[in-house]
C-alpha atoms as a PDB file:
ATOM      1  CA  UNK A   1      32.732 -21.049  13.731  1.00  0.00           C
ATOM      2  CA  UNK A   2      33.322 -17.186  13.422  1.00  0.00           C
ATOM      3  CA  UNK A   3      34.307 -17.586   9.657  1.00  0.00           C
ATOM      4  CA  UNK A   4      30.906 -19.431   8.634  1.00  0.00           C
ATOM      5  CA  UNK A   5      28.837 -17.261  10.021  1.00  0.00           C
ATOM      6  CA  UNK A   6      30.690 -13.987   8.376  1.00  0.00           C
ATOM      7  CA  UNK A   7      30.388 -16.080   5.067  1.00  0.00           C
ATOM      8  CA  UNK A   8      27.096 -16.651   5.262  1.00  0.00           C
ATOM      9  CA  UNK A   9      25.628 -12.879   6.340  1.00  0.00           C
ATOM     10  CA  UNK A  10      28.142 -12.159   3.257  1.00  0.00           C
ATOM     11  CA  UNK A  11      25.948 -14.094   0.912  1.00  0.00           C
ATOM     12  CA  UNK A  12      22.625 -11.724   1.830  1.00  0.00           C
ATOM     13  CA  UNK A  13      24.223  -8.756   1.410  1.00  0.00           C
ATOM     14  CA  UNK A  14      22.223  -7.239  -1.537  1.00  0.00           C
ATOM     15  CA  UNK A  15      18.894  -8.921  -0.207  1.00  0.00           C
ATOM     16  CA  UNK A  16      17.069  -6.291   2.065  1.00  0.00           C
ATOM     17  CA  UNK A  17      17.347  -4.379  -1.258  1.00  0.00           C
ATOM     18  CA  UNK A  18      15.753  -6.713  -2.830  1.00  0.00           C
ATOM     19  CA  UNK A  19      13.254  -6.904  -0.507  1.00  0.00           C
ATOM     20  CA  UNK A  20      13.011  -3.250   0.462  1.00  0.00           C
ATOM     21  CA  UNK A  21      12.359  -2.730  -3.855  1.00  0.00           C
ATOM     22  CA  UNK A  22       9.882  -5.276  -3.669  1.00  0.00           C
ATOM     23  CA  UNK A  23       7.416  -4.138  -0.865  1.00  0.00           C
ATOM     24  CA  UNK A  24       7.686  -0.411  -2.620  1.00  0.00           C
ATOM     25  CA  UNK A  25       6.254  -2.203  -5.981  1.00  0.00           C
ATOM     26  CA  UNK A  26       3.422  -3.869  -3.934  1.00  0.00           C
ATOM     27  CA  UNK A  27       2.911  -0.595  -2.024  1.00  0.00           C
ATOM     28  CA  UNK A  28       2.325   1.251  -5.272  1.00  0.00           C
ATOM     29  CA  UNK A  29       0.577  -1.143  -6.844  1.00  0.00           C
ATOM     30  CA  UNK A  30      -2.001  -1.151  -4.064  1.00  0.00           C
ATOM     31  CA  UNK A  31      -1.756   2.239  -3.695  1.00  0.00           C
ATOM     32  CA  UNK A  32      -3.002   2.715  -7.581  1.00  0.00           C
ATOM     33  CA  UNK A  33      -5.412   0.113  -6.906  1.00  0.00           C
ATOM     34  CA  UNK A  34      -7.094   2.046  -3.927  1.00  0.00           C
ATOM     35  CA  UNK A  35      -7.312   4.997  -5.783  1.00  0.00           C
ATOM     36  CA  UNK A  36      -8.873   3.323  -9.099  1.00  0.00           C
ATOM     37  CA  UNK A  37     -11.868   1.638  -6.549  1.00  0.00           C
ATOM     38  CA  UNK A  38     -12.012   5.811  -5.033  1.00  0.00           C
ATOM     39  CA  UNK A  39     -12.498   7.735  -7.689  1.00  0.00           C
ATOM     40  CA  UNK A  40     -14.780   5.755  -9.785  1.00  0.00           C
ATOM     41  CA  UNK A  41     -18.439   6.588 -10.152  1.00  0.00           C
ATOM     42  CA  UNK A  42     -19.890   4.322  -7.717  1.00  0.00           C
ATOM     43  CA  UNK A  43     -17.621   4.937  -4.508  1.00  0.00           C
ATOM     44  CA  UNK A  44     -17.892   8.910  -5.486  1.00  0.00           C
ATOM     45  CA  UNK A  45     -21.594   8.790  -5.480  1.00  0.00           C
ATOM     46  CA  UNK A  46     -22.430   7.060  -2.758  1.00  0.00           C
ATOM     47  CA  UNK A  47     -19.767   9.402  -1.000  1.00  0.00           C
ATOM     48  CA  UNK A  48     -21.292  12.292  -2.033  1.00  0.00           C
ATOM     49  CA  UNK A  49     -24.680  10.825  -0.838  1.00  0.00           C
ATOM     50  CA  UNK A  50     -23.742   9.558   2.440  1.00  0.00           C
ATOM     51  CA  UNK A  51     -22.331  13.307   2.811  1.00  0.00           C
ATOM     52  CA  UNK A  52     -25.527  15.309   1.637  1.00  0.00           C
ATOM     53  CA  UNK A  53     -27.749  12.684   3.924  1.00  0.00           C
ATOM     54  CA  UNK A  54     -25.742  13.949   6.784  1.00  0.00           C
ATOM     55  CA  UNK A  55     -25.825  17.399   5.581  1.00  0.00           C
ATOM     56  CA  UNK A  56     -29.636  17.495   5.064  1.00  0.00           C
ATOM     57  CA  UNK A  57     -30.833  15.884   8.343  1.00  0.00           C
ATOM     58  CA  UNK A  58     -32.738  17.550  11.177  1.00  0.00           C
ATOM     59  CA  UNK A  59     -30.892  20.174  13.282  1.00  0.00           C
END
């Protein structure tokens, strides 16, 4: 019983690596994404306007 389950935890050895390397691609892929859809022209101004609404309202 001992030796089956020692072969078989051998056999995923290299796979949180593999799993680890994956989630980092999908984190920096999203990552790039997010900050394509932040700095374009639309999100930026309506930032800056949301900001200069707030900015310019009554005291």
């Amino acid at each position: 019983m001992k030796r089956s389950a020692l072969r078989g935890a051998r056999g995923d050895a290299g796979m949180s690596t593999a799993e680890y390397a994956v989630g980092t691609i999908a984190a920096a892929a999203l990552a790039a994404v997010l900050y394509q859809v932040l700095t374009s022209d639309t999100v930026v101004s309506l930032l800056r306007g949301t900001i200069e609404q707030a900015f310019s309202g009554p005291l």
